[in-house]
N, C-alpha and C. Protein backbone atom coordinates (compact mmCIF):
# COMPACT_ATOMS: atom_id res chain seq x y z
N UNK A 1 -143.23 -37.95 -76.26
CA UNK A 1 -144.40 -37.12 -76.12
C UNK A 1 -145.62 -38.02 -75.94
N UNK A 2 -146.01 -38.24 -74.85
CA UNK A 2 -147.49 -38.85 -74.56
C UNK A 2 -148.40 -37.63 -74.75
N UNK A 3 -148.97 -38.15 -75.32
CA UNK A 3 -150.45 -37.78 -75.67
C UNK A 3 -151.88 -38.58 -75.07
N UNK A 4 -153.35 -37.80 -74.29
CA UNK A 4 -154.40 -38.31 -73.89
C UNK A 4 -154.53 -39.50 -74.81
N UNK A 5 -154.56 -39.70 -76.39
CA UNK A 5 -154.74 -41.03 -77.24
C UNK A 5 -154.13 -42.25 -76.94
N UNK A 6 -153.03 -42.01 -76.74
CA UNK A 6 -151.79 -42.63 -76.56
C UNK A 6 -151.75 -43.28 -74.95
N UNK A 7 -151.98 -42.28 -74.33
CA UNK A 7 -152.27 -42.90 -72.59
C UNK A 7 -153.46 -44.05 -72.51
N UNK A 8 -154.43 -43.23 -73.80
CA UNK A 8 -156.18 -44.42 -73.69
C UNK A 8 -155.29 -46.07 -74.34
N UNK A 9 -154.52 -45.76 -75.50
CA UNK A 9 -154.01 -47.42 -76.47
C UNK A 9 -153.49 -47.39 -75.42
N UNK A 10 -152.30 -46.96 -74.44
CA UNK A 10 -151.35 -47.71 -73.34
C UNK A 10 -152.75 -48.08 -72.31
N UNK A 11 -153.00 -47.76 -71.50
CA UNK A 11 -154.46 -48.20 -70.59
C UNK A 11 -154.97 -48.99 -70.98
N UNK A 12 -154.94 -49.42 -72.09
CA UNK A 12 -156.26 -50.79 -72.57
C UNK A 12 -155.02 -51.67 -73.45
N UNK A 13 -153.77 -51.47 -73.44
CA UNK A 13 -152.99 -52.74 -74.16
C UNK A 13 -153.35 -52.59 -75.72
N UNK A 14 -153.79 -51.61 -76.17
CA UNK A 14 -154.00 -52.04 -77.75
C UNK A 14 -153.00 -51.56 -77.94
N UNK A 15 -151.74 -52.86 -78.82
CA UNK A 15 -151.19 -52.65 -79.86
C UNK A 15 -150.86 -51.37 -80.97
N UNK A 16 -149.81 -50.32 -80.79
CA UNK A 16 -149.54 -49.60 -81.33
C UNK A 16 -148.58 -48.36 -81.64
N UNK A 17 -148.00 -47.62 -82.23
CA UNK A 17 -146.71 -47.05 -82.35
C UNK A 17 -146.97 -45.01 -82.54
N UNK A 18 -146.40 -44.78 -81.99
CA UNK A 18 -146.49 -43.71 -81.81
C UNK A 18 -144.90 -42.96 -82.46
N UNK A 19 -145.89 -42.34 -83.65
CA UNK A 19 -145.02 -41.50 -84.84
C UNK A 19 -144.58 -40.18 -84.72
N UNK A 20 -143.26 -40.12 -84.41
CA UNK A 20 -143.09 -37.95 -84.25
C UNK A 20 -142.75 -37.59 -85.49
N UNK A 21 -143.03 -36.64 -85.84
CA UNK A 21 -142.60 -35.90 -86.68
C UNK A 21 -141.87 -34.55 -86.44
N UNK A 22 -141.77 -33.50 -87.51
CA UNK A 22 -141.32 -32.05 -86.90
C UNK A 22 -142.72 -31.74 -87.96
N UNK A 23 -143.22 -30.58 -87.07
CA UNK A 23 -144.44 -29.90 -87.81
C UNK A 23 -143.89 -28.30 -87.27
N UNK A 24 -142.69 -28.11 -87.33
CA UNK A 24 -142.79 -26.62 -87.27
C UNK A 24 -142.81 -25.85 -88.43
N UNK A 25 -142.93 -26.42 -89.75
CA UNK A 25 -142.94 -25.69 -90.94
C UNK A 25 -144.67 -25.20 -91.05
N UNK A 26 -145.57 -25.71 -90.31
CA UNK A 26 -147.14 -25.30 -90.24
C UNK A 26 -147.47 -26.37 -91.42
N UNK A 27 -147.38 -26.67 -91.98
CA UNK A 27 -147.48 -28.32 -93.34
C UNK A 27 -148.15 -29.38 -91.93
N UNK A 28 -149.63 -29.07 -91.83
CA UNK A 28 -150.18 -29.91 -91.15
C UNK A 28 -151.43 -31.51 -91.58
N UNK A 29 -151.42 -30.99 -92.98
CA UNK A 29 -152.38 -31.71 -93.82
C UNK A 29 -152.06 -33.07 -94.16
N UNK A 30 -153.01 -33.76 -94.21
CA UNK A 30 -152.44 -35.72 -94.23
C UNK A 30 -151.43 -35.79 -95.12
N UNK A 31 -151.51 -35.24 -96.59
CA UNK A 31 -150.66 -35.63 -97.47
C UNK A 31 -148.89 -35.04 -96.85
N UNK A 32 -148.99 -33.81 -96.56
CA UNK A 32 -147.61 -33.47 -96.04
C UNK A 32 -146.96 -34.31 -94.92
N UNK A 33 -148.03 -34.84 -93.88
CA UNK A 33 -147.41 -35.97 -92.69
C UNK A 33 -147.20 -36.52 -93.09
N UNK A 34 -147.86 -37.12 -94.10
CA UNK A 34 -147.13 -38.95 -95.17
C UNK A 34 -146.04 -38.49 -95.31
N UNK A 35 -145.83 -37.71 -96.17
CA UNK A 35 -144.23 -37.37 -96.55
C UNK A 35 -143.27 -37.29 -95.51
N UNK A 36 -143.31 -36.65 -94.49
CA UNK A 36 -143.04 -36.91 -93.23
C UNK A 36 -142.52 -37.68 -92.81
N UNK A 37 -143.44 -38.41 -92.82
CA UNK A 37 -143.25 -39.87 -91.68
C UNK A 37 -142.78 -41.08 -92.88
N UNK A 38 -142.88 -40.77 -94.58
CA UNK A 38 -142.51 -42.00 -94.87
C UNK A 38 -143.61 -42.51 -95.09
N UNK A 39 -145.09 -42.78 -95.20
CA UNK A 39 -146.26 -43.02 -94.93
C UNK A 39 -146.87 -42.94 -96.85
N UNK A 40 -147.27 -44.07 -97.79
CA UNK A 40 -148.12 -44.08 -97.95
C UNK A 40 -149.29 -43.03 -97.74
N UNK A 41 -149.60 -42.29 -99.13
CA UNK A 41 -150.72 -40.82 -98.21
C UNK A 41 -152.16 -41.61 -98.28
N UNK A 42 -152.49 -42.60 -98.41
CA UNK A 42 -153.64 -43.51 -98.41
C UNK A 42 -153.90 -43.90 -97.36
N UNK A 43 -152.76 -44.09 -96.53
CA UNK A 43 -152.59 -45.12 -95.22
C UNK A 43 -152.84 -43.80 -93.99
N UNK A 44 -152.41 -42.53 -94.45
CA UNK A 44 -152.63 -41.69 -92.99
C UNK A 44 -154.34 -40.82 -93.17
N UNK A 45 -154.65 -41.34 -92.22
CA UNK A 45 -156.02 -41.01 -92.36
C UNK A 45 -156.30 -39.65 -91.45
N UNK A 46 -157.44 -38.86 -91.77
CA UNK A 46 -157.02 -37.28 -91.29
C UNK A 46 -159.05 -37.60 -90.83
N UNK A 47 -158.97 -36.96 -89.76
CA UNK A 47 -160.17 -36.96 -88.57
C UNK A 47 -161.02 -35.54 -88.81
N UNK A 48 -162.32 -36.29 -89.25
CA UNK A 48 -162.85 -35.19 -89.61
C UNK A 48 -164.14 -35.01 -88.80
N UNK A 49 -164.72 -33.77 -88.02
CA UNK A 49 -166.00 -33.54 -87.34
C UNK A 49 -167.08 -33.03 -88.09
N UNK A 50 -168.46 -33.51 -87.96
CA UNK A 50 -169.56 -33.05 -89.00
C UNK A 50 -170.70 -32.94 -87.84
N UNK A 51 -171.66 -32.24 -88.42
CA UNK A 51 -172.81 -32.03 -87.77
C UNK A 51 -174.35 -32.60 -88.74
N UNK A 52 -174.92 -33.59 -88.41
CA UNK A 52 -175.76 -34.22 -88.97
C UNK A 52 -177.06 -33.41 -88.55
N UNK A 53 -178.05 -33.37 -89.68
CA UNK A 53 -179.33 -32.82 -89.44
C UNK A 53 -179.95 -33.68 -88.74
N UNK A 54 -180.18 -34.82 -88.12
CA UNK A 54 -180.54 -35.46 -87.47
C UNK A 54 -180.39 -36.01 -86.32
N UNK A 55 -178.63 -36.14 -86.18
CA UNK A 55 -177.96 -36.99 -85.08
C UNK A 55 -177.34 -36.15 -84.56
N UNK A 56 -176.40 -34.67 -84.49
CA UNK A 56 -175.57 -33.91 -84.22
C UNK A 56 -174.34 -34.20 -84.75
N UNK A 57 -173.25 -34.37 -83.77
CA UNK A 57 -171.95 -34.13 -84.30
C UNK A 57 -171.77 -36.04 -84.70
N UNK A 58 -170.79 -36.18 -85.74
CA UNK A 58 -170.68 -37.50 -86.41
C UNK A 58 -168.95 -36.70 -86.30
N UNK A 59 -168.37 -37.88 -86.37
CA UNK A 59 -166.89 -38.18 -87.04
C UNK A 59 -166.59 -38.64 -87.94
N UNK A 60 -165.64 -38.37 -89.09
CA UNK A 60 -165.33 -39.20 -90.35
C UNK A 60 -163.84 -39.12 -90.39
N UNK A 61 -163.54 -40.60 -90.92
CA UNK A 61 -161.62 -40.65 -90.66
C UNK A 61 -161.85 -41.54 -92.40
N UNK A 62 -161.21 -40.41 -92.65
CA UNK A 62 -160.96 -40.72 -94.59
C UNK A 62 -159.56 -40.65 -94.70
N UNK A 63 -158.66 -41.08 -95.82
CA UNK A 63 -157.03 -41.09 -96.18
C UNK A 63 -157.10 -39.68 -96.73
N UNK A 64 -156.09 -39.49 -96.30
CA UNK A 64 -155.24 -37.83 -96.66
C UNK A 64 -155.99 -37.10 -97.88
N UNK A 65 -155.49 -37.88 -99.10
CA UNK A 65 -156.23 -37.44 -100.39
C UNK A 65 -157.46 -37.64 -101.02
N UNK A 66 -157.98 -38.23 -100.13
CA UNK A 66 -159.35 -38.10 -100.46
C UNK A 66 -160.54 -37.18 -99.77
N UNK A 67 -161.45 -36.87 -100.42
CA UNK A 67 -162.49 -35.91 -99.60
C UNK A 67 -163.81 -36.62 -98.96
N UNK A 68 -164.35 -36.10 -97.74
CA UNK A 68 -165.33 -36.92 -97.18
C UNK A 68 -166.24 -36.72 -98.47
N UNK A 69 -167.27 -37.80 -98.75
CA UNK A 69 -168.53 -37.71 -99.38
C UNK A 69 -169.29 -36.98 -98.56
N UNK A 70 -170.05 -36.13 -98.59
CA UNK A 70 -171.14 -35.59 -97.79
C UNK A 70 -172.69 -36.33 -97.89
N UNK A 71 -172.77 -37.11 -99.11
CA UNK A 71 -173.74 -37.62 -99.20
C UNK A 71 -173.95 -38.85 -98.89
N UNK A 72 -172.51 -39.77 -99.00
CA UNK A 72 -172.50 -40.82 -98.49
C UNK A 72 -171.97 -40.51 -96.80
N UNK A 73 -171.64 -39.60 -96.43
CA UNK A 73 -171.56 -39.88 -94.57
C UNK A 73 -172.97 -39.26 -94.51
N UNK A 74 -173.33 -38.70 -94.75
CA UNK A 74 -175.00 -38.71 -94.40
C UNK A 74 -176.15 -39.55 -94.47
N UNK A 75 -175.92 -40.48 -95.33
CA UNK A 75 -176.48 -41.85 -95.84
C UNK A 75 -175.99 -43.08 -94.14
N UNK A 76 -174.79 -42.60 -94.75
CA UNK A 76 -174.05 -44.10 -93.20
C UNK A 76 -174.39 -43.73 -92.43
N UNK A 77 -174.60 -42.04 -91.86
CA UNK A 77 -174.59 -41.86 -90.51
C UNK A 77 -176.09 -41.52 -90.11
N UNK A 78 -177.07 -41.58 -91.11
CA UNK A 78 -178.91 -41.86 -91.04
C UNK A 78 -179.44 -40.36 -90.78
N UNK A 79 -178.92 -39.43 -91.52
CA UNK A 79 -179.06 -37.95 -91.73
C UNK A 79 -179.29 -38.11 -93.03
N UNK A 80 -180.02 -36.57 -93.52
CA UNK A 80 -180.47 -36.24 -94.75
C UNK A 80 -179.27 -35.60 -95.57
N UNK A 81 -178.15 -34.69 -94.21
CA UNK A 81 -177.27 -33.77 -94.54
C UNK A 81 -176.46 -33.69 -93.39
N UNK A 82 -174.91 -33.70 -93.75
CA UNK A 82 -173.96 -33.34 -92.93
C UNK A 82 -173.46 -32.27 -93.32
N UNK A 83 -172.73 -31.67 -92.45
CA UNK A 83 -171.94 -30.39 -92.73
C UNK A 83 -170.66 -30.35 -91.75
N UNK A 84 -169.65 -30.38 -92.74
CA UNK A 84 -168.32 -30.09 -91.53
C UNK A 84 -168.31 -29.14 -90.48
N UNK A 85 -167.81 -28.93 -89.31
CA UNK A 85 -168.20 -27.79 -88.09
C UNK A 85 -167.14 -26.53 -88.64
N UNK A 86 -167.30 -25.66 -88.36
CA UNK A 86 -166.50 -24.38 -88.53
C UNK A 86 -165.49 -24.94 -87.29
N UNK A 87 -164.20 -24.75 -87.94
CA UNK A 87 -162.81 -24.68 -87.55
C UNK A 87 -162.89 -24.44 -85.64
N UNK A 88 -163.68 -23.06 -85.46
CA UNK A 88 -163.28 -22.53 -83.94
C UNK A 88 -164.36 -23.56 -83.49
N UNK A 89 -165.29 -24.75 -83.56
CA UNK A 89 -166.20 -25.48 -82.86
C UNK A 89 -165.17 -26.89 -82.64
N UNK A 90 -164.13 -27.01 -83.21
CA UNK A 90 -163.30 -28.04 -82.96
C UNK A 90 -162.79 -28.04 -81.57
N UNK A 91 -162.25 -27.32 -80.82
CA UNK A 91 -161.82 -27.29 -79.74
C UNK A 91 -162.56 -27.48 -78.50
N UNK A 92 -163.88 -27.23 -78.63
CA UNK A 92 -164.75 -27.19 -77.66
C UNK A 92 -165.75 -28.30 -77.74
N UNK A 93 -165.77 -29.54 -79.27
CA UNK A 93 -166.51 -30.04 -79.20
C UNK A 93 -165.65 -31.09 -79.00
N UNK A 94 -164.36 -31.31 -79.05
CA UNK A 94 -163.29 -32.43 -78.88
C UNK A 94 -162.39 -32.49 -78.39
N UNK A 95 -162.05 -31.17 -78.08
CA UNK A 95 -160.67 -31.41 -77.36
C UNK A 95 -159.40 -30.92 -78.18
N UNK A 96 -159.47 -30.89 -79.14
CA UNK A 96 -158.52 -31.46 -80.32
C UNK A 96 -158.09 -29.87 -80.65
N UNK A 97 -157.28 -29.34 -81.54
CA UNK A 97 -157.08 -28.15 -82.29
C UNK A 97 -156.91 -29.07 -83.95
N UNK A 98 -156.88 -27.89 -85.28
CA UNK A 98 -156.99 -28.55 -85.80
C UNK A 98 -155.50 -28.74 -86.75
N UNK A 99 -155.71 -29.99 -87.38
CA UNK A 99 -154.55 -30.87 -88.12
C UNK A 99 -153.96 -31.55 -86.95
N UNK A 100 -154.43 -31.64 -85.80
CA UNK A 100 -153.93 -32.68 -84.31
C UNK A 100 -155.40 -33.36 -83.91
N UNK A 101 -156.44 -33.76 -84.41
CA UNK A 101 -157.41 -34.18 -84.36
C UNK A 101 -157.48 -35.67 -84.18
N UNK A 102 -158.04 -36.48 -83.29
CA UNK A 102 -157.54 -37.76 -82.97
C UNK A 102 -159.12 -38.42 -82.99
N UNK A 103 -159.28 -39.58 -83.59
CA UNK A 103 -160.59 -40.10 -83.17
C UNK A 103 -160.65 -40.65 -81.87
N UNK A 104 -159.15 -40.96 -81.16
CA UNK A 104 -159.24 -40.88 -80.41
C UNK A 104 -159.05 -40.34 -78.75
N UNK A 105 -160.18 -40.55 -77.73
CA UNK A 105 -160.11 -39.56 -76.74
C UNK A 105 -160.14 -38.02 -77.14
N UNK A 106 -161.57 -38.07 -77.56
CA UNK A 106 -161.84 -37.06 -77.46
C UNK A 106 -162.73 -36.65 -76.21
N UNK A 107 -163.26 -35.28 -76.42
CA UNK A 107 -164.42 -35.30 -74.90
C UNK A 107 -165.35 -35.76 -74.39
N UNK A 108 -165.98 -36.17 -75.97
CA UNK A 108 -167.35 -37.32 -75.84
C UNK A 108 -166.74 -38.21 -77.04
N UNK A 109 -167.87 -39.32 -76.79
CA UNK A 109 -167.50 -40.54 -77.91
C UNK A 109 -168.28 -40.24 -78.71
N UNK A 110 -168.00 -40.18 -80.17
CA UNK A 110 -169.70 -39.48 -81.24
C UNK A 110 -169.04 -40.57 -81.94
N UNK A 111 -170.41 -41.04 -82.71
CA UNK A 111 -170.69 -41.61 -83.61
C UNK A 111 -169.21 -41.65 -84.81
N UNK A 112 -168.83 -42.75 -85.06
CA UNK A 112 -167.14 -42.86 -86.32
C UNK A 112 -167.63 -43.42 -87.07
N UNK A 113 -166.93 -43.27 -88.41
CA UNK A 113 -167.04 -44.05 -88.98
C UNK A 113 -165.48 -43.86 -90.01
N UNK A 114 -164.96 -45.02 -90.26
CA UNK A 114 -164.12 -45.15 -90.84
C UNK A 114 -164.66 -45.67 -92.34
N UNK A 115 -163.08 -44.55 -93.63
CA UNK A 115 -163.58 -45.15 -94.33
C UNK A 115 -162.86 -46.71 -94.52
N UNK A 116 -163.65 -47.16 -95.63
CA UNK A 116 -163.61 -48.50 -95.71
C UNK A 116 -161.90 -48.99 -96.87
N UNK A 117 -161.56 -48.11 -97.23
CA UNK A 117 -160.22 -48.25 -97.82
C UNK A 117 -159.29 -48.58 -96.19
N UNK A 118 -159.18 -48.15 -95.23
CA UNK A 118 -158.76 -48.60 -94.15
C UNK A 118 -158.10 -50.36 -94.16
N UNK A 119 -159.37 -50.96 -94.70
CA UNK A 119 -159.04 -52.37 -94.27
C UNK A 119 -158.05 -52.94 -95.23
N UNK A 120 -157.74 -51.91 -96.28
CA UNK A 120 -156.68 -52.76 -97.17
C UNK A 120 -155.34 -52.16 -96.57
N UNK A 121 -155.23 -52.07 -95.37
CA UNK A 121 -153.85 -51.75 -94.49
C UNK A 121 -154.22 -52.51 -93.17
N UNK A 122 -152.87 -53.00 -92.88
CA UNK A 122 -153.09 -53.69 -91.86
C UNK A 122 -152.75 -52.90 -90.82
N UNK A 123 -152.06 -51.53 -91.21
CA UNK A 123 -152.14 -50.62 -89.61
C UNK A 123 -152.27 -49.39 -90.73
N UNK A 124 -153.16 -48.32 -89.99
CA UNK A 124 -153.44 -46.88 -90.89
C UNK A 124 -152.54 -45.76 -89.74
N UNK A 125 -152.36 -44.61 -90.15
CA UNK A 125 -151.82 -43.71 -89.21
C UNK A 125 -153.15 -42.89 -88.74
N UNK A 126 -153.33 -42.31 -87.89
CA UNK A 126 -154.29 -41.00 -87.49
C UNK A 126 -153.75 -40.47 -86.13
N UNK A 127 -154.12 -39.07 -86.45
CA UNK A 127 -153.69 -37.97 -85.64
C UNK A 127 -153.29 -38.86 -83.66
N UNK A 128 -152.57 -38.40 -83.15
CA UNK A 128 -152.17 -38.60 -81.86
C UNK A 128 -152.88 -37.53 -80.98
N UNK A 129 -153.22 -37.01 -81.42
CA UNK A 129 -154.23 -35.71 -80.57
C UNK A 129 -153.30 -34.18 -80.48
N UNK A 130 -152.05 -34.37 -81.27
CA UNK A 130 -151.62 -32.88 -81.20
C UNK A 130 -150.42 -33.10 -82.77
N UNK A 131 -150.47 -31.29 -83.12
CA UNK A 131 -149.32 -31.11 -84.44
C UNK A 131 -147.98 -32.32 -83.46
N UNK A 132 -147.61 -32.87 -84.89
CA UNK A 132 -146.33 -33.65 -85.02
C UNK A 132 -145.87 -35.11 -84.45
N UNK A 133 -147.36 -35.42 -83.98
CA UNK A 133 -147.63 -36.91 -83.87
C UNK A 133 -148.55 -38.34 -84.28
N UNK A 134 -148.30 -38.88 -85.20
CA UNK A 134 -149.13 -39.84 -85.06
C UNK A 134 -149.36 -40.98 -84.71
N UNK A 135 -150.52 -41.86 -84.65
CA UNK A 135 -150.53 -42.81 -84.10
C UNK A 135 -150.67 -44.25 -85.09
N UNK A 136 -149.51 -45.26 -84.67
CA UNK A 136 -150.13 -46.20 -85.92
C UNK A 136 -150.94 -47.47 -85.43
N UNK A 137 -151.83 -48.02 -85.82
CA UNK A 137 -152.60 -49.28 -85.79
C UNK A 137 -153.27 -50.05 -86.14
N UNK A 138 -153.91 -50.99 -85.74
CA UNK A 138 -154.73 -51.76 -86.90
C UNK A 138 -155.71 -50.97 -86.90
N UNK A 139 -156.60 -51.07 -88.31
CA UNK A 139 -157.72 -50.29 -88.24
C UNK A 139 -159.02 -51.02 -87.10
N UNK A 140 -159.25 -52.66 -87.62
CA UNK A 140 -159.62 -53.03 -86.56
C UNK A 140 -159.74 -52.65 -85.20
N UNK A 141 -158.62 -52.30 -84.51
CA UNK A 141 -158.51 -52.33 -83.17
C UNK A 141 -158.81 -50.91 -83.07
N UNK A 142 -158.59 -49.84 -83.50
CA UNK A 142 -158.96 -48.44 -83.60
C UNK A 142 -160.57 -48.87 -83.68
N UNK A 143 -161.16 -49.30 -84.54
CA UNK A 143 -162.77 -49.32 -84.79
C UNK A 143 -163.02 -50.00 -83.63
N UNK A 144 -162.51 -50.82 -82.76
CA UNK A 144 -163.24 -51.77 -81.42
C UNK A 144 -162.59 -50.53 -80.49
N UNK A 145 -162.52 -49.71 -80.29
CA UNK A 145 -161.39 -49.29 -79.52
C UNK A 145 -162.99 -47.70 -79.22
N UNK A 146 -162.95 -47.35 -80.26
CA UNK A 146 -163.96 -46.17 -80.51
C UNK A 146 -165.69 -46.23 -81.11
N UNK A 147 -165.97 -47.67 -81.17
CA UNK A 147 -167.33 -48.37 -81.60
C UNK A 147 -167.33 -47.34 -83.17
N UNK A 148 -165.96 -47.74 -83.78
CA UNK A 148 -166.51 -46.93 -85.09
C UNK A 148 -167.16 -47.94 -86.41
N UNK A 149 -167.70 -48.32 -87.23
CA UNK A 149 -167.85 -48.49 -88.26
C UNK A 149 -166.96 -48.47 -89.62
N UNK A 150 -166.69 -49.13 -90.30
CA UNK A 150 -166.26 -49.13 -91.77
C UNK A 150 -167.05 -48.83 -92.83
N UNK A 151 -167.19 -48.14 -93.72
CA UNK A 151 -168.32 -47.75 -94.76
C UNK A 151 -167.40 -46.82 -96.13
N UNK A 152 -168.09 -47.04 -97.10
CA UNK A 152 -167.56 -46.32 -98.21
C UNK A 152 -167.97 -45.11 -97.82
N UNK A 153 -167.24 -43.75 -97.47
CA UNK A 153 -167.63 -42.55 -97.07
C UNK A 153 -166.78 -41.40 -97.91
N UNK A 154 -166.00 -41.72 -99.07
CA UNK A 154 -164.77 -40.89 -99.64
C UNK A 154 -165.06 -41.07 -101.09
């Protein structure tokens, strides 16, 4: 199963593995893919869209069990206040549906930021751009890949 993410890492040579799973039970949430795939639920990181009072839409890629900070991605991302987008604005602002959410290749490039637990893995999982795939890599090369940032955001 190629996926648009997957075509962008093959097109540019970055280094990386592409994870299937079965997601027909609807169990789309980071912690259930870890289980899944075998995955550390720290290591699969789940893609999240926000809307900044200042900047517009921001991205945040936090590990499964943890929750975005709202105060600290608003701090990193130079807003007063973020707010996650309502569910039906996902499709139209990325491409993506949701629990298949990919930081990468989406429709526009917005502002990432990864959190910073990332770097204590030398490859993290995140979404492939659809249910029942993910993608594995260095976090590095994902952050050069999407001009994202590392920051305590969880």
């Amino acid at each position: 199963m190629k996926t648009n993410a997957t075509r962008i890492l093959e097109s540019r040579s970055i280094p990386h593995e592409q994870i299937t799973y079965d997601s027909s039970d609807g169990e789309i949430d980071a912690i259930s893919v870890a289980d899944k795939i075998g995955a550390e639920h720290e290591q699969v990181f789940k893609t999240l869209v926000a809307r900044g009072d200042k900047t517009g839409i921001v991205v945040f890629c936090v590990p499964g069990p943890f929750e975005l900070n709202l105060k600290k991605a608003a701090a990193a991302s130079g807003n007063k206040k973020v707010e996650l987008i309502a569910v039906k604005e996902l499709l139209p602002l990325t491409g993506y549906i949701r629990g298949g959410c990919s930081p990468v290749g989406m429709k526009k490039q917005y502002p990432t930021w990864i959190d910073e637990t990332a770097l204590l893995y030398g490859r993290i999982y995140v979404s492939a751009g659809t249910h029942g795939a993910q993608i594995l890599i260095a976090p590095r090369a994902l952050a050069d890949l999407i001009d994202a940032r590392f920051e305590d955001i969880s």
